[in-house]
PDB file of N, CA and C in Angstrom:
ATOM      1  N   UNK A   1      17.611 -11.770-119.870  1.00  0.00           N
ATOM      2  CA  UNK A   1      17.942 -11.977-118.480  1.00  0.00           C
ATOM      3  C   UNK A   1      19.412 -11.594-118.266  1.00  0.00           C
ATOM      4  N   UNK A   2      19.653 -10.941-117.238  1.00  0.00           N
ATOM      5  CA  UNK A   2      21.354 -10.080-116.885  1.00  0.00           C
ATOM      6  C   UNK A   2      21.527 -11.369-115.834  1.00  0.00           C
ATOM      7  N   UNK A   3      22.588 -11.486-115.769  1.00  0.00           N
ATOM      8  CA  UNK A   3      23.425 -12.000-114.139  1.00  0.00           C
ATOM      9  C   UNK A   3      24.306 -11.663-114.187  1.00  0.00           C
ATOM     10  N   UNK A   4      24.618 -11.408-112.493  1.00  0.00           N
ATOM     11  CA  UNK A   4      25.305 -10.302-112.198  1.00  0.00           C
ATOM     12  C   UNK A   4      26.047 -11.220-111.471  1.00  0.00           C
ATOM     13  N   UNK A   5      27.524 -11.673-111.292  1.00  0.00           N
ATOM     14  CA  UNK A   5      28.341 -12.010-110.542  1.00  0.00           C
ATOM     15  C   UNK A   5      29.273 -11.414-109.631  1.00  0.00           C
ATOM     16  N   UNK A   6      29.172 -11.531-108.345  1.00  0.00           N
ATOM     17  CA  UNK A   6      29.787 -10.633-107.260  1.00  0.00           C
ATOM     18  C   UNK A   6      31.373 -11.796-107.174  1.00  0.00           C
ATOM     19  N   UNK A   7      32.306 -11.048-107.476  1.00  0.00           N
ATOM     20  CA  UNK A   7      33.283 -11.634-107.051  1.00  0.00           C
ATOM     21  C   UNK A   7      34.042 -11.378-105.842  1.00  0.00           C
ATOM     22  N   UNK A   8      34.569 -12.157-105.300  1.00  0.00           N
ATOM     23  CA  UNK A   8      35.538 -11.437-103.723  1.00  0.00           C
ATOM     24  C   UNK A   8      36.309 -10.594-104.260  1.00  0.00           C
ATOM     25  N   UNK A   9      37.052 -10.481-103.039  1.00  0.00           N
ATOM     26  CA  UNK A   9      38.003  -9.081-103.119  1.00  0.00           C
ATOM     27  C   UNK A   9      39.219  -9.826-104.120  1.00  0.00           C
ATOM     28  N   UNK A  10      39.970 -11.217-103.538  1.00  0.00           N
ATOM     29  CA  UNK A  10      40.494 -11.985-104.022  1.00  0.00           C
ATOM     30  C   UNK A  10      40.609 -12.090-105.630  1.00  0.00           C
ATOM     31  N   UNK A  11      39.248 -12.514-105.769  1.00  0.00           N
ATOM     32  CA  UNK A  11      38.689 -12.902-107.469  1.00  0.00           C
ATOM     33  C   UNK A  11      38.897 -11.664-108.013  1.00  0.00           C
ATOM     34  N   UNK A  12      38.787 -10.286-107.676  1.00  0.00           N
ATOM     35  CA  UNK A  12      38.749  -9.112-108.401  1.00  0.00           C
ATOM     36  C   UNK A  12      40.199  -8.545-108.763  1.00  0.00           C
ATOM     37  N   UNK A  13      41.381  -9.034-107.640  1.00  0.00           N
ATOM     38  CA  UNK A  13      42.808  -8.583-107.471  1.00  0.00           C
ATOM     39  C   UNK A  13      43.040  -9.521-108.900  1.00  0.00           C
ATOM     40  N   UNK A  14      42.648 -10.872-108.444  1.00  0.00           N
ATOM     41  CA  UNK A  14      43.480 -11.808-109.646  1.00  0.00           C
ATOM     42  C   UNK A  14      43.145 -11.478-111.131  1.00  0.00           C
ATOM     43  N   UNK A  15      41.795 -11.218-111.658  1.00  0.00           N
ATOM     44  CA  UNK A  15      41.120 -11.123-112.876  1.00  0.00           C
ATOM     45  C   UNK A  15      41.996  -9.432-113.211  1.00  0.00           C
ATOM     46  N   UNK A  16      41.841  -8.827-112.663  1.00  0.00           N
ATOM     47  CA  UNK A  16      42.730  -7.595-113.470  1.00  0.00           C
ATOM     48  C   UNK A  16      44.442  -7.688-113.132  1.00  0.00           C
ATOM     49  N   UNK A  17      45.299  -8.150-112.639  1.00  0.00           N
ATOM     50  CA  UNK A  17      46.217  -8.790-112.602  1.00  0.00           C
ATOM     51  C   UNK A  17      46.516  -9.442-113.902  1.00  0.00           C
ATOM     52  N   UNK A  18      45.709 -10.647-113.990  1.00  0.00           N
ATOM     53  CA  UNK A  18      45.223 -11.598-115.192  1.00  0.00           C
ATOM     54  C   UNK A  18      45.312 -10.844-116.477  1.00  0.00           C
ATOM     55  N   UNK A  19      44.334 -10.121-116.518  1.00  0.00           N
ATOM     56  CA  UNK A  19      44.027  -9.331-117.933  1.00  0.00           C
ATOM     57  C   UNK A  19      45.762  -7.835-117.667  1.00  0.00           C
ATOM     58  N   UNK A  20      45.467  -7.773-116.987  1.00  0.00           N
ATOM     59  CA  UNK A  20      46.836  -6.522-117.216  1.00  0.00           C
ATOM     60  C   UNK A  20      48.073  -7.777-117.727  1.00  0.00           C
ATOM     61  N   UNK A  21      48.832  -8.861-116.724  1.00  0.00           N
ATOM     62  CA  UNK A  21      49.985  -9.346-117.369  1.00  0.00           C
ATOM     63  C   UNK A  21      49.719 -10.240-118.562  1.00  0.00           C
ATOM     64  N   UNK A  22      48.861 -10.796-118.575  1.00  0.00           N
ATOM     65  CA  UNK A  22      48.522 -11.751-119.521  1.00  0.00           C
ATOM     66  C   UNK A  22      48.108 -11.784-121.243  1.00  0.00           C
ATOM     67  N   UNK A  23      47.335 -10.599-120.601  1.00  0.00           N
ATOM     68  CA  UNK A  23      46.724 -10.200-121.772  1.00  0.00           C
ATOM     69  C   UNK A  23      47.438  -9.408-122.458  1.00  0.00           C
ATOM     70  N   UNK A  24      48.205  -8.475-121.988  1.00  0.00           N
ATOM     71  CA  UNK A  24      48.926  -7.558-122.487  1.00  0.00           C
ATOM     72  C   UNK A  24      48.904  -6.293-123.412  1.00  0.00           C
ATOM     73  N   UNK A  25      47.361  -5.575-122.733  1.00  0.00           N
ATOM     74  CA  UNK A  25      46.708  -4.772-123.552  1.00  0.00           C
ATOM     75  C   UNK A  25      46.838  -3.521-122.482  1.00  0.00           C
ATOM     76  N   UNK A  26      46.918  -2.450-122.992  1.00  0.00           N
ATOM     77  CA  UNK A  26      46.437  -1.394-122.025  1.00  0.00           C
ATOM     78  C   UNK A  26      44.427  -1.018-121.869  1.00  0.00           C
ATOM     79  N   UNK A  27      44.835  -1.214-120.232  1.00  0.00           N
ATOM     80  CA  UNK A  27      43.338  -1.178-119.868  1.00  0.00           C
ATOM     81  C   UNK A  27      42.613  -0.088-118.952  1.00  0.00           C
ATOM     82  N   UNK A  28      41.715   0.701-119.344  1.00  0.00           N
ATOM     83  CA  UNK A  28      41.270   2.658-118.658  1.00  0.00           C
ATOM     84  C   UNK A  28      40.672   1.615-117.326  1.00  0.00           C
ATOM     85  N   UNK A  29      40.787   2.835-116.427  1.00  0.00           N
ATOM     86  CA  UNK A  29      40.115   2.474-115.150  1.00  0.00           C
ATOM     87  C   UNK A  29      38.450   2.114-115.503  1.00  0.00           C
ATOM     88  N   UNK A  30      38.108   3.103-116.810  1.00  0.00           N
ATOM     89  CA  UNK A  30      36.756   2.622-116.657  1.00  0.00           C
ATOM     90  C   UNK A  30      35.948   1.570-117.349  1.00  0.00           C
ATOM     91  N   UNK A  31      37.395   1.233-118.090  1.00  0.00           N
ATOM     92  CA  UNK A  31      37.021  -0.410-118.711  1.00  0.00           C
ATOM     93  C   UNK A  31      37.172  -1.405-117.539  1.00  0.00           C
ATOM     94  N   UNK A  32      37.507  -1.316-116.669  1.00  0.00           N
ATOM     95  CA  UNK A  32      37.682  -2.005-115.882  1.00  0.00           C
ATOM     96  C   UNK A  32      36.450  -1.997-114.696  1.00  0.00           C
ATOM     97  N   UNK A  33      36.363  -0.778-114.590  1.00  0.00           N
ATOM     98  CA  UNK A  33      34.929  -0.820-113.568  1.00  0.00           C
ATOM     99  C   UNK A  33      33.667  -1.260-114.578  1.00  0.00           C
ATOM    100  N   UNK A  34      33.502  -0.764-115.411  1.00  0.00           N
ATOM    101  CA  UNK A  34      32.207  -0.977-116.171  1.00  0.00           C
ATOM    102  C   UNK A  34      32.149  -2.789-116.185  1.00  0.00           C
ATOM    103  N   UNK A  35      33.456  -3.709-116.475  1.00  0.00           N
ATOM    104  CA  UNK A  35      33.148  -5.235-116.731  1.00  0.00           C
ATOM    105  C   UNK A  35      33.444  -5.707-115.345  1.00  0.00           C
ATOM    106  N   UNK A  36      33.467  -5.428-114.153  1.00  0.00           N
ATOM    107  CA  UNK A  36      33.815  -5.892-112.821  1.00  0.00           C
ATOM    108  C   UNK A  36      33.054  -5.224-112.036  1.00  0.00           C
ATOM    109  N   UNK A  37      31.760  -4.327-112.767  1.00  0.00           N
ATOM    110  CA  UNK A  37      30.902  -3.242-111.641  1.00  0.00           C
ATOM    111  C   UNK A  37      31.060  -2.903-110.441  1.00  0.00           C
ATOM    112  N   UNK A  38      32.747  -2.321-110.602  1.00  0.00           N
ATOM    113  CA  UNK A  38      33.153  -2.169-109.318  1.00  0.00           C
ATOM    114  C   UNK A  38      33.408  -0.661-109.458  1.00  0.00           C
ATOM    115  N   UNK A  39      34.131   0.193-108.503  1.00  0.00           N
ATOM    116  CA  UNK A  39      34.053   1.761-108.464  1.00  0.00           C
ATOM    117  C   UNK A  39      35.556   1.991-109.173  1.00  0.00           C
ATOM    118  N   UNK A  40      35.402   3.311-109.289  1.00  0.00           N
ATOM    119  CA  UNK A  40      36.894   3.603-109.639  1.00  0.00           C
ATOM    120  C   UNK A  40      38.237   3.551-108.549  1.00  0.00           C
ATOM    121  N   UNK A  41      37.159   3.980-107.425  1.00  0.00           N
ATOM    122  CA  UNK A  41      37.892   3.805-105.897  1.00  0.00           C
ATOM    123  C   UNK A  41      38.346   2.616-105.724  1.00  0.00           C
ATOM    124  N   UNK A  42      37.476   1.517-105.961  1.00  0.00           N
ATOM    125  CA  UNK A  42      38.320   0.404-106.049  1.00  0.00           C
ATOM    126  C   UNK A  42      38.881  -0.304-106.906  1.00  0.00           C
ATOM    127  N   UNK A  43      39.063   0.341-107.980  1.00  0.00           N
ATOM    128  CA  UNK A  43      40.215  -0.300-108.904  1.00  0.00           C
ATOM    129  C   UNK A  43      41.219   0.590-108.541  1.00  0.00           C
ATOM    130  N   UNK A  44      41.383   1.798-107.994  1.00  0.00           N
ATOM    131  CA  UNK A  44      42.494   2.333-107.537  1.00  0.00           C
ATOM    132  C   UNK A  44      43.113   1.522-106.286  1.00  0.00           C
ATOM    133  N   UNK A  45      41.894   1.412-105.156  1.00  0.00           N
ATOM    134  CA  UNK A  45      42.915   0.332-103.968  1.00  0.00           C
ATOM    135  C   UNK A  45      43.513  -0.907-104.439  1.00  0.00           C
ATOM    136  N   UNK A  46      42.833  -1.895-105.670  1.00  0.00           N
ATOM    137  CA  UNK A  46      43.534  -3.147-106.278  1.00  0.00           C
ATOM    138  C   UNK A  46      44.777  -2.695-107.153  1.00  0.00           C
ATOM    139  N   UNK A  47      44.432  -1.872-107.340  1.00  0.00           N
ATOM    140  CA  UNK A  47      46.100  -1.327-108.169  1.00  0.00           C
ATOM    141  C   UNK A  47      47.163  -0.755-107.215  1.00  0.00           C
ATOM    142  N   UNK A  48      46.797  -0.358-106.162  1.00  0.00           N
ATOM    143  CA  UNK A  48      47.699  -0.130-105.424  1.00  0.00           C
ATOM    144  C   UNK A  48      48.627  -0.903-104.548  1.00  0.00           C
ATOM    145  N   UNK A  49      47.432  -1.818-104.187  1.00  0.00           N
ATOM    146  CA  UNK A  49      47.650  -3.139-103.203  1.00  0.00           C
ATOM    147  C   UNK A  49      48.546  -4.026-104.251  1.00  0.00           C
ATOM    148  N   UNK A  50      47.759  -4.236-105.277  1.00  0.00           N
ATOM    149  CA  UNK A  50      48.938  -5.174-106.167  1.00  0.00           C
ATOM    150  C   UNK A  50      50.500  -4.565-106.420  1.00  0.00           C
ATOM    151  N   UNK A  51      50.710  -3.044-106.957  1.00  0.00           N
ATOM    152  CA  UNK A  51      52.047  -2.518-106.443  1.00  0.00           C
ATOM    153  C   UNK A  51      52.722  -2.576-105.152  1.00  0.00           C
ATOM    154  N   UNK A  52      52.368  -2.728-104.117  1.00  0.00           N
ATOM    155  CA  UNK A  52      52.611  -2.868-102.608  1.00  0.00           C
ATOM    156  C   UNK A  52      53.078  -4.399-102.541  1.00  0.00           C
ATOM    157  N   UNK A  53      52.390  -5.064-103.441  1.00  0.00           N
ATOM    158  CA  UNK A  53      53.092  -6.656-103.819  1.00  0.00           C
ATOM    159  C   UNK A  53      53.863  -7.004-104.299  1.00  0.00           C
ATOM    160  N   UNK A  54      54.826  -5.924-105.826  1.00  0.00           N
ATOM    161  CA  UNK A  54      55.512  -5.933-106.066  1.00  0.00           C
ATOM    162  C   UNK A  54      55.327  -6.445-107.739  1.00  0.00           C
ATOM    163  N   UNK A  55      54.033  -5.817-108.034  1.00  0.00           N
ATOM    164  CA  UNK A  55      53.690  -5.979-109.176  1.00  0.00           C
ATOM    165  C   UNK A  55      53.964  -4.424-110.025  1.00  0.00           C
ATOM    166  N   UNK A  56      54.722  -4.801-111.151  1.00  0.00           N
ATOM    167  CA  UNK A  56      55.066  -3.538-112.151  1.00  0.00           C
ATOM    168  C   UNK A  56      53.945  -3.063-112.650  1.00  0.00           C
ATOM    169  N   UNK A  57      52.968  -2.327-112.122  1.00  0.00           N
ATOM    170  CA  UNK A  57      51.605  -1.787-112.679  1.00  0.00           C
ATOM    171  C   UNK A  57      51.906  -0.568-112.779  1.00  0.00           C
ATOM    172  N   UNK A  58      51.762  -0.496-114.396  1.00  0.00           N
ATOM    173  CA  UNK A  58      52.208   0.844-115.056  1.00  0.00           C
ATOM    174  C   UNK A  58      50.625   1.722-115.051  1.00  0.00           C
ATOM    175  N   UNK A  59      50.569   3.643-115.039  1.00  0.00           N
ATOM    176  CA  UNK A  59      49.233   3.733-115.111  1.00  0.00           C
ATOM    177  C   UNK A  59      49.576   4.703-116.209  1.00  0.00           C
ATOM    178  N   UNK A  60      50.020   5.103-116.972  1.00  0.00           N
ATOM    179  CA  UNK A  60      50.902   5.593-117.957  1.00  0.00           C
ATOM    180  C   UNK A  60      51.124   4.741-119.375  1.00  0.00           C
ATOM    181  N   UNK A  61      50.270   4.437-120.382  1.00  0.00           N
ATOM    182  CA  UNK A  61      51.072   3.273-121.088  1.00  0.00           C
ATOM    183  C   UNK A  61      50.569   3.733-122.887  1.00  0.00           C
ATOM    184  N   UNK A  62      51.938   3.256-123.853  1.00  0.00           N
ATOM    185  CA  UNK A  62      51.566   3.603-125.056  1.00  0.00           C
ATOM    186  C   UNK A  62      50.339   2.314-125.794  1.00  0.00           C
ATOM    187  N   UNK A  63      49.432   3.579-126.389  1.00  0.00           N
ATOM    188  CA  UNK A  63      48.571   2.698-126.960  1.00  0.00           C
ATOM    189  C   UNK A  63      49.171   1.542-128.603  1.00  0.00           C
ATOM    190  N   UNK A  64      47.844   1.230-129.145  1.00  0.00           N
ATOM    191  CA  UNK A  64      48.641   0.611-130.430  1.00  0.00           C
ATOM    192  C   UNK A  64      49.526   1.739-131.456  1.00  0.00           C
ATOM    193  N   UNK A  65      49.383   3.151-131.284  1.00  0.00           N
ATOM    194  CA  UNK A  65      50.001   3.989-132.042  1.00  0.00           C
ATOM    195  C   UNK A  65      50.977   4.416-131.671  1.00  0.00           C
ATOM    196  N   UNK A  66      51.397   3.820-130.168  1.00  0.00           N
ATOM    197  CA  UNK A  66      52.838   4.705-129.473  1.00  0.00           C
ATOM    198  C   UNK A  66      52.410   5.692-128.758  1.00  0.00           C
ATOM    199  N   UNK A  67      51.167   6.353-128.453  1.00  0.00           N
ATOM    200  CA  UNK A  67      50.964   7.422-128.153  1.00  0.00           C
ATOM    201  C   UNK A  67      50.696   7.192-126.663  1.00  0.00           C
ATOM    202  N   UNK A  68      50.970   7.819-125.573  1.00  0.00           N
ATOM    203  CA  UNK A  68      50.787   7.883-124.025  1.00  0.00           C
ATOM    204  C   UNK A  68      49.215   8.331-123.976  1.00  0.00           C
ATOM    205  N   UNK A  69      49.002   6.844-123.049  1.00  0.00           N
ATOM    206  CA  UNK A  69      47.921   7.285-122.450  1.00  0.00           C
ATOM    207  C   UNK A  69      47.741   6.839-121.399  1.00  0.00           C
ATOM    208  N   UNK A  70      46.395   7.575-120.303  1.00  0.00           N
ATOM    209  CA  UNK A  70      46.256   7.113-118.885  1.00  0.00           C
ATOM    210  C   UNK A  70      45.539   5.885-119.200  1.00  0.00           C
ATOM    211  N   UNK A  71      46.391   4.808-118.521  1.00  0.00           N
ATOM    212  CA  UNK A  71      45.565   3.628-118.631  1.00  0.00           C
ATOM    213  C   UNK A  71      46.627   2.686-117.704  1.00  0.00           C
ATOM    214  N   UNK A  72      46.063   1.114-117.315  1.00  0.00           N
ATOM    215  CA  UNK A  72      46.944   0.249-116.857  1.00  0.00           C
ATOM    216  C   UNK A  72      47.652  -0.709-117.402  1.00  0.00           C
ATOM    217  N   UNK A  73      48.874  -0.488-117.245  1.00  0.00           N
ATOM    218  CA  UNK A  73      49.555  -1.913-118.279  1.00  0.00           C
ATOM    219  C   UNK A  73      50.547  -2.462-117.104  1.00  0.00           C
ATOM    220  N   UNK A  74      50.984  -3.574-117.665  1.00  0.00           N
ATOM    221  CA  UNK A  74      51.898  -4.406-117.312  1.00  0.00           C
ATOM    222  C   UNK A  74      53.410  -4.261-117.756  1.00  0.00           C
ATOM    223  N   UNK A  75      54.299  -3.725-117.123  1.00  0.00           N
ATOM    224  CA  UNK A  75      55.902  -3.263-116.986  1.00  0.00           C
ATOM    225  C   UNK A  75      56.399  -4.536-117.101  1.00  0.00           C
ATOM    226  N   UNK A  76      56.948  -4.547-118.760  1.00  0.00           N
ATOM    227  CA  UNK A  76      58.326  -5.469-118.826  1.00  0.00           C
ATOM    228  C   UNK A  76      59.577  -5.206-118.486  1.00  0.00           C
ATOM    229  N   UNK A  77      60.028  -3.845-118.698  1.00  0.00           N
ATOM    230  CA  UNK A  77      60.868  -4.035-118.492  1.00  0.00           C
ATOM    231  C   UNK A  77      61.077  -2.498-117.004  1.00  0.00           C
ATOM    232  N   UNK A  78      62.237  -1.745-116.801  1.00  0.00           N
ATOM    233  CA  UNK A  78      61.993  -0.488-115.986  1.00  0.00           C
ATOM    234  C   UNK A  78      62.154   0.444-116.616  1.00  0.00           C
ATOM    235  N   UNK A  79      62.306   0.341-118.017  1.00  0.00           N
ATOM    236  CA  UNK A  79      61.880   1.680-118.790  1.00  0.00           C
ATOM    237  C   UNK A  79      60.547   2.130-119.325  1.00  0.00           C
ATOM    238  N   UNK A  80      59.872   1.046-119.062  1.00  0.00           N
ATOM    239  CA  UNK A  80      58.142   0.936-118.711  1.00  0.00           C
ATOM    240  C   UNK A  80      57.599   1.497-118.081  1.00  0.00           C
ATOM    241  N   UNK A  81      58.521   1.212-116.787  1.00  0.00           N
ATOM    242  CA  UNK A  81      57.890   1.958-115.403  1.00  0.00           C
ATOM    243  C   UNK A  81      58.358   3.438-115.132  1.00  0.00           C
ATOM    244  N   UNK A  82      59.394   4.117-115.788  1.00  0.00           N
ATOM    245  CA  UNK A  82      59.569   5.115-115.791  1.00  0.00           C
ATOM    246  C   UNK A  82      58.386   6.088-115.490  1.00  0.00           C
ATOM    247  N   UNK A  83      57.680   6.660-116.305  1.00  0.00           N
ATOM    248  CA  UNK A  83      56.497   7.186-116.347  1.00  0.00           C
ATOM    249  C   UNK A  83      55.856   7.223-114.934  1.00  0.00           C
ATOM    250  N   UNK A  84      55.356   5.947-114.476  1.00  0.00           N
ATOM    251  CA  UNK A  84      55.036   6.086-113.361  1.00  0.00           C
ATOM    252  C   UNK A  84      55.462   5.672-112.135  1.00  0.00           C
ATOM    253  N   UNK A  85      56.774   5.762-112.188  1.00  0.00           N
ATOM    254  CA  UNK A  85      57.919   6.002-111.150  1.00  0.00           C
ATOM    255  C   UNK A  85      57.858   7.808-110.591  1.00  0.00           C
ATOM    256  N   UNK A  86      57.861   8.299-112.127  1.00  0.00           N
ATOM    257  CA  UNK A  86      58.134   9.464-112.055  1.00  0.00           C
ATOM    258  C   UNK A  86      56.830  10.342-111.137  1.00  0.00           C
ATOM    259  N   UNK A  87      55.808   9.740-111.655  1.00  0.00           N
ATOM    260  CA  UNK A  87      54.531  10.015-111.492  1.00  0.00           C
ATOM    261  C   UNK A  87      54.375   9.831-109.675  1.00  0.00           C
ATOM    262  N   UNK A  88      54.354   9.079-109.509  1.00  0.00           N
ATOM    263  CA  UNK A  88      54.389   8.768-107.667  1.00  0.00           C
ATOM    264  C   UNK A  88      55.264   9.037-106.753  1.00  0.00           C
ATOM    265  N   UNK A  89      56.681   9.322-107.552  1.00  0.00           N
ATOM    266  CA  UNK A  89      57.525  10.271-107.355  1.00  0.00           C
ATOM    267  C   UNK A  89      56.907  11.743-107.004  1.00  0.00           C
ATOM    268  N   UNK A  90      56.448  11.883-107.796  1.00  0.00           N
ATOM    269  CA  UNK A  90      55.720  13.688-107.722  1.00  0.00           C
ATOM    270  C   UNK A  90      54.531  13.649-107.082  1.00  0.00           C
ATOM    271  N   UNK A  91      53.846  12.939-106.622  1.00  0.00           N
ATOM    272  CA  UNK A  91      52.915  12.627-105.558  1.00  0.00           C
ATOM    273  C   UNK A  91      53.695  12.416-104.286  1.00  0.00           C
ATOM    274  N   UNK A  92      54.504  11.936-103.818  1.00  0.00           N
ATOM    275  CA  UNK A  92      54.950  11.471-102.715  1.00  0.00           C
ATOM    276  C   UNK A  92      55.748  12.825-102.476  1.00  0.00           C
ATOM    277  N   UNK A  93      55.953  13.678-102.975  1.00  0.00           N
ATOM    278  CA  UNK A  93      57.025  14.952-102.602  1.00  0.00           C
ATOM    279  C   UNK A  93      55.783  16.036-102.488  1.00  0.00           C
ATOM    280  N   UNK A  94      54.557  16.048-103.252  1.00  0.00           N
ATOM    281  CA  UNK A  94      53.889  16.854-103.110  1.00  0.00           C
ATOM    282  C   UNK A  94      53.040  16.666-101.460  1.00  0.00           C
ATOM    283  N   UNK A  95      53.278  16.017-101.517  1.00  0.00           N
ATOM    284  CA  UNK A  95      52.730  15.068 -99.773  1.00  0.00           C
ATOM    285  C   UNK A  95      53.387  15.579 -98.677  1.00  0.00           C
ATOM    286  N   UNK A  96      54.527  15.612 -98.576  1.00  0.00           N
ATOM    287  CA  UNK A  96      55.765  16.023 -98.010  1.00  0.00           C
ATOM    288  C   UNK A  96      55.580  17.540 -97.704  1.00  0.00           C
ATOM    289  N   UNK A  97      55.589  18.080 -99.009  1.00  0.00           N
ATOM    290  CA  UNK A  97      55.405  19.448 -98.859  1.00  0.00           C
ATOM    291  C   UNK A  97      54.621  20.056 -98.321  1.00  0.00           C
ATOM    292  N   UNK A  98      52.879  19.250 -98.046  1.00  0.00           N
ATOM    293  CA  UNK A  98      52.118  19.891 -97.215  1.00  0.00           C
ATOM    294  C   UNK A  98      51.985  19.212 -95.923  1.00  0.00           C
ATOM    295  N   UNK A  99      52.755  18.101 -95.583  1.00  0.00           N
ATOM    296  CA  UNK A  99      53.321  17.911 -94.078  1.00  0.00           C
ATOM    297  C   UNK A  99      53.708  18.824 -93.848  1.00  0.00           C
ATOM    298  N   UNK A 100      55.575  19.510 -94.654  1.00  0.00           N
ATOM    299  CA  UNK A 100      55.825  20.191 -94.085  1.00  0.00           C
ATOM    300  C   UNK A 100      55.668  21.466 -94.040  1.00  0.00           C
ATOM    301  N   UNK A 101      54.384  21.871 -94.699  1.00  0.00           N
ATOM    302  CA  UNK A 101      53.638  23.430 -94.582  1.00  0.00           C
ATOM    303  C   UNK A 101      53.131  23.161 -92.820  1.00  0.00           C
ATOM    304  N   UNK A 102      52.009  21.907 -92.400  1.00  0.00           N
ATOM    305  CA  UNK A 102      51.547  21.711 -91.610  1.00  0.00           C
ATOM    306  C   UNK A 102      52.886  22.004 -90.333  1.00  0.00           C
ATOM    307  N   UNK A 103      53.491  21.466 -90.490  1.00  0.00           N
ATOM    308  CA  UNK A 103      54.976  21.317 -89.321  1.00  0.00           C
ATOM    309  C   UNK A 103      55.208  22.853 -89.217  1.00  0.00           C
ATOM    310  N   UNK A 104      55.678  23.465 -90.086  1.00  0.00           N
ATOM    311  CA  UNK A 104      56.146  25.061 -89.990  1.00  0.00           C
ATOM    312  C   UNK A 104      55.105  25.851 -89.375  1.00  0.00           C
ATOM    313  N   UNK A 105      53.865  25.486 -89.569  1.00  0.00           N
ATOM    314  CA  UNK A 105      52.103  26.035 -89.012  1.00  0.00           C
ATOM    315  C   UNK A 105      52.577  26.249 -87.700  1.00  0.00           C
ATOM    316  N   UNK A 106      52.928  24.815 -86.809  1.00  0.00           N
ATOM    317  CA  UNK A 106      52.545  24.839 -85.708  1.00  0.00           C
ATOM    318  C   UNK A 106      54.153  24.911 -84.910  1.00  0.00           C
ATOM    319  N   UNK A 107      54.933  25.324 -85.471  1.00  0.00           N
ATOM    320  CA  UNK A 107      56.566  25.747 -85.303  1.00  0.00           C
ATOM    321  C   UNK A 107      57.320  24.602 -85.008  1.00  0.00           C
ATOM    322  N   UNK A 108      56.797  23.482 -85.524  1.00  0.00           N
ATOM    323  CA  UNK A 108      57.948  22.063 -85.347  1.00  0.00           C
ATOM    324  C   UNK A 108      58.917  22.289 -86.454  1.00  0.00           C
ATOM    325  N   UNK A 109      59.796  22.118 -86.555  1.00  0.00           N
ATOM    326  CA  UNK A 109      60.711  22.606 -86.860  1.00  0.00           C
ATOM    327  C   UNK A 109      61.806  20.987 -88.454  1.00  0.00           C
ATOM    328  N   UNK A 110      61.311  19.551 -87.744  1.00  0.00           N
ATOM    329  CA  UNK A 110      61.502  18.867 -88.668  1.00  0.00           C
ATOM    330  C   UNK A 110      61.037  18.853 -89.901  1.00  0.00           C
ATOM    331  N   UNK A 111      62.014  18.632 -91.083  1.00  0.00           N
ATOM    332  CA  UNK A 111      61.292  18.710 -92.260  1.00  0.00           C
ATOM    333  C   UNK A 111      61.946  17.209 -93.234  1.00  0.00           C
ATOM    334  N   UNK A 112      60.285  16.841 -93.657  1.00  0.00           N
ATOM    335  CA  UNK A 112      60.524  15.643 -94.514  1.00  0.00           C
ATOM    336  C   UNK A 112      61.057  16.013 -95.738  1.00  0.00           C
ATOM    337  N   UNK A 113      61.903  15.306 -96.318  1.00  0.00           N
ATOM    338  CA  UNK A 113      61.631  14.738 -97.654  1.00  0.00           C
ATOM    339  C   UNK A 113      62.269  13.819 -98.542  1.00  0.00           C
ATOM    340  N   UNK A 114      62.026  13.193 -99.343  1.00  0.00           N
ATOM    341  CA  UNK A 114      62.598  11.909-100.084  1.00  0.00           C
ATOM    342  C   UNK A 114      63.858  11.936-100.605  1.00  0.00           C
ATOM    343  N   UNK A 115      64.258  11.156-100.128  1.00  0.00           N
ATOM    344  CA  UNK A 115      65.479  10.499-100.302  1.00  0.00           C
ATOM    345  C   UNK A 115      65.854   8.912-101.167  1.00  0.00           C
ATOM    346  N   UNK A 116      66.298   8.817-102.351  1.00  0.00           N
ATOM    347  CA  UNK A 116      66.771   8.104-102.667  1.00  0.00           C
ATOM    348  C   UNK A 116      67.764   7.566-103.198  1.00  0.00           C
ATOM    349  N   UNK A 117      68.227   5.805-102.846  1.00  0.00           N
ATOM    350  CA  UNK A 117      69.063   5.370-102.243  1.00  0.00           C
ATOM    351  C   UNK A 117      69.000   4.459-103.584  1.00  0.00           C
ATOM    352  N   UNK A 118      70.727   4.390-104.418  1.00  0.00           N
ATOM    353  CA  UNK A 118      70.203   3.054-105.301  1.00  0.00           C
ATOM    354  C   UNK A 118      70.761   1.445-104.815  1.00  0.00           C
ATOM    355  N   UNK A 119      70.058   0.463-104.861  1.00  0.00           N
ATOM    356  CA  UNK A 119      70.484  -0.692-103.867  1.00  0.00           C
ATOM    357  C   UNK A 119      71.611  -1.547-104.336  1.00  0.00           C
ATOM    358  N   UNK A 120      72.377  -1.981-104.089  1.00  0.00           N
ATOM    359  CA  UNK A 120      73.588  -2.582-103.768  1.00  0.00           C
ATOM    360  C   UNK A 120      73.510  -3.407-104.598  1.00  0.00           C
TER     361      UNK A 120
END
């Protein structure tokens, strides 16, 4: 006999939260969907939403051999997060760039792009 437990949106943020700081293992998106039978789509919106909270969710992380791999870990320190600083860094400019392909299209003339500021 299987049972299948549907957790809220809530229960699903906290349990990989949980297992990412707690546990302190690096974990693949699809270990994570396969034990929470949830999509990859939405372990991407809970990982995002939890960064938007101000959680160090690394997606970049060395395994037990040191070696980089795509997976989720928990950032102790900000040389942790490097990796995928860098990483969303280069997403957020590649974004930019086809705004401002779109802007030049239609002859608007403003052009985005990132700027950063280190805080006080």
């Amino acid at each position: 006999m299987n049972i299948t437990l549907e957790l809220t949106y809530t229960e699903l943020k906290d349990t990989i939260l949980f297992t990412l700081n707690y546990c302190n293992v690096p974990v693949k998106s699809s270990d994570i969907e396969s034990a929470l039978h949830i999509s990859g789509r939405k372990v991407r919106e809970i990982i995002k939403e939890l960064r938007n909270e101000g959680y160090p969710i690394m997606n970049r992380v060395k395994d037990e051999n040191g070696i980089m791999i795509d997976a989720y870990g928990y950032a102790r320190n900000f040389s942790d997060m490097k990796p995928t600083i860098r990483k969303l860094r280069n997403e957020a400019n590649s974004r930019l760039i086809t705004i401002n392909k779109f802007m030049k299209k239609y002859g608007l003339r403003y052009q985005y792009s990132l700027q950063f500021k280190k805080e006080a």
